[in-house]
C-alpha atoms as a PDB file:
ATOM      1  CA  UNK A   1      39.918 -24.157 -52.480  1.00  0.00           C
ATOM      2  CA  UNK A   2      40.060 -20.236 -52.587  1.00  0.00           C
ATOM      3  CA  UNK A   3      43.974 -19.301 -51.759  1.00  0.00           C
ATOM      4  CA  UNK A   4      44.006 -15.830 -49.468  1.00  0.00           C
ATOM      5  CA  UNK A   5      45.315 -13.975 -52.519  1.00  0.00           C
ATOM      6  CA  UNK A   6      41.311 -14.206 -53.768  1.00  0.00           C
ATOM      7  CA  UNK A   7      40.366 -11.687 -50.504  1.00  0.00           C
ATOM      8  CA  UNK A   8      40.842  -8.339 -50.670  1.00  0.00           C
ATOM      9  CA  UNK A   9      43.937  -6.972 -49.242  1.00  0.00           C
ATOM     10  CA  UNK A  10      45.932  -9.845 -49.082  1.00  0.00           C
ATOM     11  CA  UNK A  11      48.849  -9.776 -51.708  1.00  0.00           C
ATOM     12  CA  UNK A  12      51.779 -12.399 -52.000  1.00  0.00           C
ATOM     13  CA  UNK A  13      53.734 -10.594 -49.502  1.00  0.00           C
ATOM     14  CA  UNK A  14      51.019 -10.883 -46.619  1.00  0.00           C
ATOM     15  CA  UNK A  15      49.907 -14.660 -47.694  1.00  0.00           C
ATOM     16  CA  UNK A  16      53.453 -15.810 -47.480  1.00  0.00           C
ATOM     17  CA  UNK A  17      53.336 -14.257 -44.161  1.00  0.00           C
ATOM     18  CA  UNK A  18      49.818 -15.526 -43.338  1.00  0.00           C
ATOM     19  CA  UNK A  19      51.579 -18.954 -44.130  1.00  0.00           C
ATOM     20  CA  UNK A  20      54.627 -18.611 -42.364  1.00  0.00           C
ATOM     21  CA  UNK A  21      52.367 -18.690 -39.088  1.00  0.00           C
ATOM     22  CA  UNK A  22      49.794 -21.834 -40.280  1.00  0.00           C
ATOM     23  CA  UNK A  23      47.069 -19.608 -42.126  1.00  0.00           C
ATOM     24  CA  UNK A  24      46.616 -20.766 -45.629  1.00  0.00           C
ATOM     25  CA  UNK A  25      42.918 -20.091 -46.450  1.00  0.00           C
ATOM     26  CA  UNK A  26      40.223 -17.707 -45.928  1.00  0.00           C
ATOM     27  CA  UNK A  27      38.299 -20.235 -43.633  1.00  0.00           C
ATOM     28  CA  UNK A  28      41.313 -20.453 -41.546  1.00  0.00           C
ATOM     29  CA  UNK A  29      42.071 -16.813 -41.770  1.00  0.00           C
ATOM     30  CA  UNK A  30      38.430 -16.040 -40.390  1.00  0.00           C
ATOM     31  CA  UNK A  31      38.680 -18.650 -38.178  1.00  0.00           C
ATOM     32  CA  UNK A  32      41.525 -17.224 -36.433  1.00  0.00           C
ATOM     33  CA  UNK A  33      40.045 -14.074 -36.993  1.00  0.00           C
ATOM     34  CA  UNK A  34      42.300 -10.948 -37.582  1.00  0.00           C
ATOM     35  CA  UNK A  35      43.488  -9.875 -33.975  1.00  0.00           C
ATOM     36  CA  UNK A  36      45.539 -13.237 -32.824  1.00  0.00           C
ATOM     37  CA  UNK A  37      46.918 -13.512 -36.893  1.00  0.00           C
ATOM     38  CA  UNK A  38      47.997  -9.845 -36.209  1.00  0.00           C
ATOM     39  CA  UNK A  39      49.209 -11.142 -32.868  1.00  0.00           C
ATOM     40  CA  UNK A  40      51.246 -13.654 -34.328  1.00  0.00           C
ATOM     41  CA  UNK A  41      52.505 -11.862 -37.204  1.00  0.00           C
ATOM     42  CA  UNK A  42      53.698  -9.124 -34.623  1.00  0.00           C
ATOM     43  CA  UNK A  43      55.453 -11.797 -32.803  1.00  0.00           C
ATOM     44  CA  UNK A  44      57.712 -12.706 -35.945  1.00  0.00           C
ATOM     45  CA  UNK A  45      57.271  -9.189 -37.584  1.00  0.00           C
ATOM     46  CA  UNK A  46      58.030  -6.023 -34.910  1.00  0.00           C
ATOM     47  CA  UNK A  47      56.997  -3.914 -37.846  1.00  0.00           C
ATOM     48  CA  UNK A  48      53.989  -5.087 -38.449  1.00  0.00           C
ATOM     49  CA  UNK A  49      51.242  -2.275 -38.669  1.00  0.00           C
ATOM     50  CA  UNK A  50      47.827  -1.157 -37.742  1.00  0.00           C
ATOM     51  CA  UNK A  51      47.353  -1.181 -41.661  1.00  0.00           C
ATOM     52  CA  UNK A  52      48.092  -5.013 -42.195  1.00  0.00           C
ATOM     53  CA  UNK A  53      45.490  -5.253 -39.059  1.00  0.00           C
ATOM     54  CA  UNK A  54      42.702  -3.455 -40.826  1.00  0.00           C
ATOM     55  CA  UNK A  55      44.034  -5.239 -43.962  1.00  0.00           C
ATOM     56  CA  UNK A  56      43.546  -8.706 -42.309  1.00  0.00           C
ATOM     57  CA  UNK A  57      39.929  -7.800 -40.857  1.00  0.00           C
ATOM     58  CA  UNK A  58      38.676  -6.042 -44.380  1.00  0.00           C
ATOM     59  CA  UNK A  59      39.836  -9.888 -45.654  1.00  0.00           C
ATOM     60  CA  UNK A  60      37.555 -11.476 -43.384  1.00  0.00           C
ATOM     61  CA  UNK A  61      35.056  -8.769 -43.992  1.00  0.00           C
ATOM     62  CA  UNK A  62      35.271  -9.359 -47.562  1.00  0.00           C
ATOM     63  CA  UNK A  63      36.039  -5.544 -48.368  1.00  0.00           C
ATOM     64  CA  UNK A  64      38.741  -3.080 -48.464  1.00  0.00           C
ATOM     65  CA  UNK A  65      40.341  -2.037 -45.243  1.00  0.00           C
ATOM     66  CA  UNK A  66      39.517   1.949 -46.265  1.00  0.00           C
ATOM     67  CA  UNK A  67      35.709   0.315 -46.275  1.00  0.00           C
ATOM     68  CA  UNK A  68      35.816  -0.904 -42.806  1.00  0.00           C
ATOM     69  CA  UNK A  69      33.433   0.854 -40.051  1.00  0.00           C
ATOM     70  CA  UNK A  70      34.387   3.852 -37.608  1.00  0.00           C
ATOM     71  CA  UNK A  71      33.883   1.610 -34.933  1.00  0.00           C
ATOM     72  CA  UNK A  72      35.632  -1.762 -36.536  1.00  0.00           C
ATOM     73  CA  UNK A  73      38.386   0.339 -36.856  1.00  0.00           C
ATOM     74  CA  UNK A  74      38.277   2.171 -33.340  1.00  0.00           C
ATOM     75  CA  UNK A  75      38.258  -1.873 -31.509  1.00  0.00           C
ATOM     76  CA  UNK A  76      41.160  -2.232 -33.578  1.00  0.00           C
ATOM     77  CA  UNK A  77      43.304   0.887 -32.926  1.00  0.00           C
ATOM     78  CA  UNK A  78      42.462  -0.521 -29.065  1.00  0.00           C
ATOM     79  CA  UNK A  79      44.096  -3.704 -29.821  1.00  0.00           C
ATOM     80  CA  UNK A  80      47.039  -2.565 -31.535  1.00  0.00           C
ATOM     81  CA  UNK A  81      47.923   0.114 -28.584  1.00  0.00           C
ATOM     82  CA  UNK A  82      47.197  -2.351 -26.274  1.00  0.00           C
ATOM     83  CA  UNK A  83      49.968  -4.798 -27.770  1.00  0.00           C
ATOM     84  CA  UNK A  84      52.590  -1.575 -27.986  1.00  0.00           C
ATOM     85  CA  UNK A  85      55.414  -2.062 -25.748  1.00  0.00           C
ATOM     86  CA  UNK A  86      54.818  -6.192 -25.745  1.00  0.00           C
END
C-alpha cells in the first residue's frame, strides 16, 4: 500500500492532517477528491490555503501543484472564494 507521502506535495505535515480527517491513501485521497478534503481540512484548519488545495489536487493529479492547468487552477480559486466567509 502506497502511504500519501509517495504523491507529490504531500509531506508529513499534510498526511497527518489528511489522517486526522479519515484519508490515509492515495485511493482514498482521489476518491474524496481534493475539494471536500480541502473542505474538511478547512473545517478543523481556518488557515488552511488555496496552496494546500492545489497541493491536494496536483496529488491526485500525480504532479506538482505549480504543474497544474490555468483552468484546474481557475475551478479551484472558485471553490476556495466560494467557501470564504463559511
Amino acid at each position: 500500500m502506497m502511504s500519501l507521502k509517495s504523491l507529490p506535495n504531500i509531506g508529513s505535515v499534510i498526511e497527518k492532517q489528511l489522517h486526522s480527517i479519515g484519508i490515509c491513501t492515495p485511493e482514498e485521497l482521489a476518491k474524496t477528491g481534493s475539494k471536500e478534503a480541502f473542505y474538511y481540512l478547512k473545517l478543523s484548519d481556518n488557515s488552511a490555503c488555496l496552496h494546500l488545495l492545489y497541493a491536494l489536487q496536483g496529488a491526485i493529479e500525480n504532479k506538482r501543484y505549480t504543474e497544474l492547468s490555468n483552468d484546474t487552477k481557475n475551478d479551484l480559486q472558485k471553490y476556495y472564494k466560494s467557501l470564504e466567509g463559511r
